[in-house]
Protein backbone atom coordinates (compact mmCIF):
# COMPACT_ATOMS: atom_id res chain seq x y z
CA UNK A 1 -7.19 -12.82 -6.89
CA UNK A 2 -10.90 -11.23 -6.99
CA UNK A 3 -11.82 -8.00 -4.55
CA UNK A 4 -13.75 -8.52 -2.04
CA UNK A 5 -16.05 -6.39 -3.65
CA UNK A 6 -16.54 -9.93 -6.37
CA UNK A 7 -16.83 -12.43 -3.67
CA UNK A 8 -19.97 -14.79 -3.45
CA UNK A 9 -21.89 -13.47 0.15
CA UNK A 10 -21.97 -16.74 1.66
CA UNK A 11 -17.85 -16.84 1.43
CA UNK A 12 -15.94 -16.23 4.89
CA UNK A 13 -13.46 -13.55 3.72
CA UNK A 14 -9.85 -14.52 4.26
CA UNK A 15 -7.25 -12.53 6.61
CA UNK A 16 -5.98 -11.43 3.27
CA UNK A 17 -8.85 -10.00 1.93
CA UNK A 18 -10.39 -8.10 4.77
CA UNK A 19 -6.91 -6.47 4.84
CA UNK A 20 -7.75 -4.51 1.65
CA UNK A 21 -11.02 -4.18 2.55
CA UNK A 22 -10.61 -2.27 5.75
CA UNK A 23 -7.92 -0.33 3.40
CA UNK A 24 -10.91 0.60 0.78
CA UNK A 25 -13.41 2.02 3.88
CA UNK A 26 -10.71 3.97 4.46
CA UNK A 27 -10.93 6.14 1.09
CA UNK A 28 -11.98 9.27 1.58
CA UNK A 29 -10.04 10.06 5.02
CA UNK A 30 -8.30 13.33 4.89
CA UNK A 31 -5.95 14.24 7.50
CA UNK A 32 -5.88 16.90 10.27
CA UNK A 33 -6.79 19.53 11.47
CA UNK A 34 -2.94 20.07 11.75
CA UNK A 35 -1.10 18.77 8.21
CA UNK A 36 -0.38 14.93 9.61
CA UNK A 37 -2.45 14.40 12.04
CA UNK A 38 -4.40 11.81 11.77
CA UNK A 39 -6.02 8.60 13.90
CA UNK A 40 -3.68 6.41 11.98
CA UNK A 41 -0.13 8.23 13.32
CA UNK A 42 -1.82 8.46 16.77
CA UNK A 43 -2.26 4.67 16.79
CA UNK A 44 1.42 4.00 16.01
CA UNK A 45 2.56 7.04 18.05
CA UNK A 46 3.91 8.93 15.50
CA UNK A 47 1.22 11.34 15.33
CA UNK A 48 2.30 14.58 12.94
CA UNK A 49 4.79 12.80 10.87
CA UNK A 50 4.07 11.40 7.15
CA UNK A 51 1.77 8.98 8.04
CA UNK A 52 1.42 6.15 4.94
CA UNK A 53 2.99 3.67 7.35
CA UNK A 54 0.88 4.19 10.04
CA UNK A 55 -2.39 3.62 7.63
CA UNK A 56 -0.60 0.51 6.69
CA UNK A 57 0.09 -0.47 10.93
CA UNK A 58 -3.54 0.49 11.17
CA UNK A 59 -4.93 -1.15 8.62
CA UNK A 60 -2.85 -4.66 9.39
CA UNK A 61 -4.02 -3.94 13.77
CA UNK A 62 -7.99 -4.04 12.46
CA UNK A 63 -7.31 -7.89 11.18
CA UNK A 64 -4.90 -8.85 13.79
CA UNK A 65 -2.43 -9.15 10.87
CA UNK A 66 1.17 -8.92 11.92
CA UNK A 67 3.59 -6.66 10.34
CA UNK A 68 7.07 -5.54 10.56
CA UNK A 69 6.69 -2.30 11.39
CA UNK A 70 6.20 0.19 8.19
CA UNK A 71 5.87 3.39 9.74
CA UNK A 72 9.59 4.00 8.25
CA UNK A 73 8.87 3.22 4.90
CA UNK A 74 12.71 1.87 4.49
CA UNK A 75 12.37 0.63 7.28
CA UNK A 76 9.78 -1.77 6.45
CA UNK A 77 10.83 -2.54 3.46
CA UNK A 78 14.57 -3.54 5.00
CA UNK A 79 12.36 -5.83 6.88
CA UNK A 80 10.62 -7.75 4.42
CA UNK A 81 13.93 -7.90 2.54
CA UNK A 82 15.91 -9.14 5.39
CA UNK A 83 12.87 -12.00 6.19
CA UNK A 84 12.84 -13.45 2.39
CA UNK A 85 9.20 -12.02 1.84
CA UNK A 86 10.09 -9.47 -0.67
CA UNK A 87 10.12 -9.36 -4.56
CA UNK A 88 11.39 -6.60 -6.52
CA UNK A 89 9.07 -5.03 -8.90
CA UNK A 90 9.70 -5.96 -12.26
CA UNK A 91 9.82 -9.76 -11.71
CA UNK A 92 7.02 -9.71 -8.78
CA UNK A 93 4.01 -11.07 -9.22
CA UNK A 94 1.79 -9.30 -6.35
CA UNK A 95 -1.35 -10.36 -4.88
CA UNK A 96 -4.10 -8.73 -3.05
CA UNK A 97 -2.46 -7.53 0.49
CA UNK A 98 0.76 -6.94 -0.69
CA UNK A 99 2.38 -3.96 0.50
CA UNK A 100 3.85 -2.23 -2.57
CA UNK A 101 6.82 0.35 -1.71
CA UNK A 102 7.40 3.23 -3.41
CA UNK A 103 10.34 5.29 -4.70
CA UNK A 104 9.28 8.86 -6.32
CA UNK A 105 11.82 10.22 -8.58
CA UNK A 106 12.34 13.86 -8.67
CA UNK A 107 11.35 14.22 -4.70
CA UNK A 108 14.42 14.52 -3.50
CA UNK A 109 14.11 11.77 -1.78
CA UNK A 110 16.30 8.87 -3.13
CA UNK A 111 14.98 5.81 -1.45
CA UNK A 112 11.86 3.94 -0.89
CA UNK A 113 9.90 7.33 0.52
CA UNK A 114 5.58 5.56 0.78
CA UNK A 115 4.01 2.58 0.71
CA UNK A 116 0.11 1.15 0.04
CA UNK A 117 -1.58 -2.13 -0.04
CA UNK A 118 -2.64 -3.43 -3.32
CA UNK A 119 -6.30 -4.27 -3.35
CA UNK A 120 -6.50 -5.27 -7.09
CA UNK A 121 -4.26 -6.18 -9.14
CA UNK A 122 -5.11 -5.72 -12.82
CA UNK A 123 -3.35 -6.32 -16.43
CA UNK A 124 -0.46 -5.26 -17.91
CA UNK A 125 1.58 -5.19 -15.08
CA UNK A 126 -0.18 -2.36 -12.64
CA UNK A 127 -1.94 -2.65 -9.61
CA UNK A 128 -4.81 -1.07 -7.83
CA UNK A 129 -3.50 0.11 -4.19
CA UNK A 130 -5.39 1.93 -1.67
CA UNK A 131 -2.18 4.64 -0.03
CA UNK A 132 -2.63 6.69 3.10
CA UNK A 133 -1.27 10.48 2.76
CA UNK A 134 -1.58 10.20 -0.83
CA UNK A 135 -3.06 13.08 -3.35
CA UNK A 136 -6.27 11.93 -5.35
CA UNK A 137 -4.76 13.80 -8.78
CA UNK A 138 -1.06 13.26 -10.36
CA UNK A 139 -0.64 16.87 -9.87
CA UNK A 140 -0.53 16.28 -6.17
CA UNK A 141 2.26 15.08 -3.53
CA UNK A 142 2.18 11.37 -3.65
CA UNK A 143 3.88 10.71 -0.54
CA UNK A 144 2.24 13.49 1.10
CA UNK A 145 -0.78 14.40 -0.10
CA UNK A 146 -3.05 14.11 3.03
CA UNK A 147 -5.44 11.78 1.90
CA UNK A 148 -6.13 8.02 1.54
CA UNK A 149 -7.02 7.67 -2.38
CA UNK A 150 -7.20 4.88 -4.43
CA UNK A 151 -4.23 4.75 -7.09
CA UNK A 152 -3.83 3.15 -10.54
CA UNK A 153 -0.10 2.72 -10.25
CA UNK A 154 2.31 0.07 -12.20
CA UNK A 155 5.06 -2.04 -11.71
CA UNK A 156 6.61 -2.62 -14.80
CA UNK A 157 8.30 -1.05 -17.37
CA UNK A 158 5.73 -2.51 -20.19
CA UNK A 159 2.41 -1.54 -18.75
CA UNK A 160 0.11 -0.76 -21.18
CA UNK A 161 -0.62 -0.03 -24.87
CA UNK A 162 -2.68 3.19 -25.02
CA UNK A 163 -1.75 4.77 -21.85
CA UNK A 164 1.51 4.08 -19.88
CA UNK A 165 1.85 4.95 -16.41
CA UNK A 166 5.38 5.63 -14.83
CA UNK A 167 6.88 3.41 -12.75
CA UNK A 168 7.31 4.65 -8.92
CA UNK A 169 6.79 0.70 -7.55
CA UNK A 170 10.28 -0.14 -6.33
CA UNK A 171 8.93 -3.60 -4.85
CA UNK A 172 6.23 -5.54 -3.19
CA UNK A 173 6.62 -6.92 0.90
CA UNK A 174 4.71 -10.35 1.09
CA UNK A 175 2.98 -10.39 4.39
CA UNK A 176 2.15 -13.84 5.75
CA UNK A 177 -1.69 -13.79 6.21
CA UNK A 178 -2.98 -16.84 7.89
CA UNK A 179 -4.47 -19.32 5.86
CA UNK A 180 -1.87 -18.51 2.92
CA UNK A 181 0.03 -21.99 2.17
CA UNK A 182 4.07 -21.39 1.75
């Protein structure tokens, strides 16, 4: 699926694709002044806690797109499970608006632990997501990094020739935009 970014100006967007375009004019937002606080955990309520879910909640509220809630990261991804709308990573093949959920090994947190939506999905098995409390460099906290950044990030094991990126993409949740044929 093209970005929005590629599509011919006399084109009404679909749901899907204003999804990841509210998620790009987010880039750039840094949280605080306190570490977590941000306009996207005071719309969901949970103001001063990680916060990726809540850009997710925030994102989905802008284009009346409804969600299971993701402000739990597990959480959300239970959901999507439980409903039949999820695909594990290494056999998925993900679209724009997909919410890919993360696992980061060596965090010490073993379980999905951040989520973003994928706004372009490219070759060789990566994807192109924008992620709320994120860190623009690799050095950085990925599922707390304070900012929303847009990520290069794969999801499977064979993803490239000359550079290979690890693989933190645990699966994808399949939201049901309207419009989208079953």
């Amino acid at each position: 699926m093209k970005s929005i970014e590629s599509l011919p100006s006399d084109k009404v967007p679909t749901q899907r694709e204003l999804f990841a375009s509210v998620a790009r004019g987010q880039i750039g937002y840094i949280e605080g002044p306190a570490e977590n606080e941000t306009k996207y955990g005071k719309f969901t309520g949970a103001n001063f806690l990680p916060w990726c879910g809540s850009f997710v909640m925030w994102c989905a509220d802008k284009v009346k797109l409804r969600l299971p809630s993701c402000v739990s990261t597990q959480a959300g991804a239970n959901a999507f499970m439980k409903s039949g709308r999820w695909q594990d990573a290494e056999v998925a093949t993900p679209e724009v608006g997909d919410l890919a959920f993360f696992d980061f090994p060596g965090d010490n947190i073993n379980r999905i632990s951040h989520i973003g939506i994928v706004v372009r999905v490219t070759k060789h098995g990566r994807v192109e997501t924008v992620e709320g409390n994120t860190s623009p460099d690799k050095a950085g906290d990925q599922r707390n990094g304070g900012e929303v950044c847009l990520k290069l990030r794969a999801y499977k094991k064979k993803n490239g020739k000359i550079r290979r990126l690890p693989v933190y993409i645990v699966g994808f949740g399949k939201p049901k935009f309207r419009g989208d044929t079953e």
